[in-house]
C-alpha atoms as a PDB file:
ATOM      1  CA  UNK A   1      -7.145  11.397  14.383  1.00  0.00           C
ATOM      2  CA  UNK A   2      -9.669   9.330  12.816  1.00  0.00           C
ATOM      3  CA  UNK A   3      -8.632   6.091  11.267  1.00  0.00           C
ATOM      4  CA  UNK A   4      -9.166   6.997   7.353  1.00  0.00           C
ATOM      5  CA  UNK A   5      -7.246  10.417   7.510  1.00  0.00           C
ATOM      6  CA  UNK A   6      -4.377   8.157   9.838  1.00  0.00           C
ATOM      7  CA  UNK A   7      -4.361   5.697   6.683  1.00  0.00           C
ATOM      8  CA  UNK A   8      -4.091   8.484   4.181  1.00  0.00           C
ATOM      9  CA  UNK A   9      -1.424  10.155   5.698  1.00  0.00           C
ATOM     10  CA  UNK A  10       0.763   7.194   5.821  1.00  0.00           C
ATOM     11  CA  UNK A  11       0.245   6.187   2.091  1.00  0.00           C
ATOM     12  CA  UNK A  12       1.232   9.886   1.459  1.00  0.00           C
ATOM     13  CA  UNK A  13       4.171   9.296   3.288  1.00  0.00           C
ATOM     14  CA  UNK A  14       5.476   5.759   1.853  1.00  0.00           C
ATOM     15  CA  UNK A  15       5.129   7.880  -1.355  1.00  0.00           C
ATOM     16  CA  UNK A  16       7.094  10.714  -0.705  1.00  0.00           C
ATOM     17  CA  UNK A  17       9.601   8.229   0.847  1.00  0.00           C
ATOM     18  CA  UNK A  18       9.377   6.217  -2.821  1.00  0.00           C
ATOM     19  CA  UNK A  19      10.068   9.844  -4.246  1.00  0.00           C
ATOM     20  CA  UNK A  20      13.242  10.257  -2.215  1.00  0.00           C
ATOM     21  CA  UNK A  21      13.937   6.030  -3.448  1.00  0.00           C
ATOM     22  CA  UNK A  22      14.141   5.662   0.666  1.00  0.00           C
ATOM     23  CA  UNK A  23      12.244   2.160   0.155  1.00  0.00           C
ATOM     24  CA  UNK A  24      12.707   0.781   2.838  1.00  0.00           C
ATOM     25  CA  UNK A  25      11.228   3.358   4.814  1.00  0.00           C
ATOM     26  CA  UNK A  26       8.043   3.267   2.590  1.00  0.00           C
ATOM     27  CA  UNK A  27       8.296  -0.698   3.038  1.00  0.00           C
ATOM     28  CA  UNK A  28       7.852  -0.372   6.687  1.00  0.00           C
ATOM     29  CA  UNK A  29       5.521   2.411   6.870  1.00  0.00           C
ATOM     30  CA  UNK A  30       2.581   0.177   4.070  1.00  0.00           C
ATOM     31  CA  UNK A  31       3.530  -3.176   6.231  1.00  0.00           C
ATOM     32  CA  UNK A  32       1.948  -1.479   8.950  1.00  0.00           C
ATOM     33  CA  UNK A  33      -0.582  -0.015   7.495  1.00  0.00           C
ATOM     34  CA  UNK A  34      -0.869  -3.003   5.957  1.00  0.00           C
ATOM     35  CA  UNK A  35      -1.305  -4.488   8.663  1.00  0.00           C
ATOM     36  CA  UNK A  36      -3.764  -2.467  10.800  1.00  0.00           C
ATOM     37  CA  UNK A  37      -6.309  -2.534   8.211  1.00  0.00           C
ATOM     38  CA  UNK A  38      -6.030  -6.259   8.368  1.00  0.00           C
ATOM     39  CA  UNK A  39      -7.066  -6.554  12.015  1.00  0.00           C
ATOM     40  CA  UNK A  40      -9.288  -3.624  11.310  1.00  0.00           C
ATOM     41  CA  UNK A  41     -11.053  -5.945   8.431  1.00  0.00           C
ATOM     42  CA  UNK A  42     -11.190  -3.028   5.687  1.00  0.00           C
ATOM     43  CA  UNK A  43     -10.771  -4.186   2.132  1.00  0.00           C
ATOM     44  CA  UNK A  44     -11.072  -0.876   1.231  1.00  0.00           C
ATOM     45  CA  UNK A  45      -8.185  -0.137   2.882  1.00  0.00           C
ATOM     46  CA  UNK A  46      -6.111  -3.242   2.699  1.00  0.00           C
ATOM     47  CA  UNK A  47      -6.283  -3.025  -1.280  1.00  0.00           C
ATOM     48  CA  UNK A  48      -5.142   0.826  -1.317  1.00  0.00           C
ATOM     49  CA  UNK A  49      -2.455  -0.581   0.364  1.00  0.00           C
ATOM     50  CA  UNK A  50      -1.615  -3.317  -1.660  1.00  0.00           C
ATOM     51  CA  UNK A  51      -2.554  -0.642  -4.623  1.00  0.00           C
ATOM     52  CA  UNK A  52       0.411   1.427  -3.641  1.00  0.00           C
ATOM     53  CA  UNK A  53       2.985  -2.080  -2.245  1.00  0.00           C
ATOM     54  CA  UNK A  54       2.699  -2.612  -6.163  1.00  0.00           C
ATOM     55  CA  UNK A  55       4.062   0.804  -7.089  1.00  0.00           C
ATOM     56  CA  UNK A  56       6.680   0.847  -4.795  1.00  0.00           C
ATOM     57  CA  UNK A  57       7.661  -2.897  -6.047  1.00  0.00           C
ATOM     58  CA  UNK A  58       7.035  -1.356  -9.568  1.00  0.00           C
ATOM     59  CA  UNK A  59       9.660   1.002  -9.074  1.00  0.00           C
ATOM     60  CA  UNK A  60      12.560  -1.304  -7.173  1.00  0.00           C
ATOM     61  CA  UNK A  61      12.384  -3.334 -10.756  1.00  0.00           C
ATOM     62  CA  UNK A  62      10.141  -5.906  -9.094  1.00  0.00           C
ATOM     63  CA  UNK A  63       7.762  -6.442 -11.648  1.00  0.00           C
ATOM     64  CA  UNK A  64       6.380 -10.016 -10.530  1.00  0.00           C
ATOM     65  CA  UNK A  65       6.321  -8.863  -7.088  1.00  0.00           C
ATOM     66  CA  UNK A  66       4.400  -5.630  -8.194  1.00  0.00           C
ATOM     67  CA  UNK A  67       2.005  -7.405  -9.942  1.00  0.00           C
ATOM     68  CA  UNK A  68       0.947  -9.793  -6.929  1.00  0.00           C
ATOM     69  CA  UNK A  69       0.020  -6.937  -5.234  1.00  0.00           C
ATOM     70  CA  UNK A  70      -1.933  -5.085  -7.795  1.00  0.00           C
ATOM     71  CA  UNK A  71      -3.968  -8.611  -8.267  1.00  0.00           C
ATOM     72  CA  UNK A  72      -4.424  -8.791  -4.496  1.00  0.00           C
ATOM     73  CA  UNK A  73      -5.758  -5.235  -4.642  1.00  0.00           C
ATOM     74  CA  UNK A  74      -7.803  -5.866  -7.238  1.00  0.00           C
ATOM     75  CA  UNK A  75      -9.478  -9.089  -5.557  1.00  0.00           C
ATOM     76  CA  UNK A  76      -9.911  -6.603  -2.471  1.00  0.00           C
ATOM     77  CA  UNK A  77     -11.586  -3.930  -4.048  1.00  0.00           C
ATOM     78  CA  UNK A  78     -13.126  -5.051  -7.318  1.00  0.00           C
ATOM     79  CA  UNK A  79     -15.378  -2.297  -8.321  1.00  0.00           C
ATOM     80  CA  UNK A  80     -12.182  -0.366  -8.664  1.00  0.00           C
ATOM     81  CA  UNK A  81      -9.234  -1.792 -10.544  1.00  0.00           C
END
């Protein structure tokens, strides 16, 4: 599976997992995504990451946390706040 559709699908799941308020679950599954575009080097990536970490913190009533990671993906992918 190439790396793009692998990311996809994993945002896809953390949000159905936010749907079914299973956060942790959708926690773990963006930390590693997270994380693999990190040693992969794609901002792209990393900030539609951090795009969706601040929805999921958005809906757990973490607004300050939420809006560290919409900053972060903002400063990752500026051409598309």
């Amino acid at each position: 599976m190439e790396t793009t559709e692998k990311i996809r699908e994993e945002i896809y799941q953390a949000f159905r997992k936010m749907k079914e308020q299973d956060f942790v679950g959708a926690e773990a599954l963006l930390r590693e995504g997270l994380g693999q575009a990190e040693l992969e080097g794609n901002k792209l990536q990393q900030g539609l990451f951090c795009s969706t970490f601040g929805v999921l913190y958005k809906m757990k009533g973490e607004s300050r946390e939420a809006w560290r990671y919409y900053e972060r993906a903002e400063k990752l992918i500026p051409e598309d706040p």
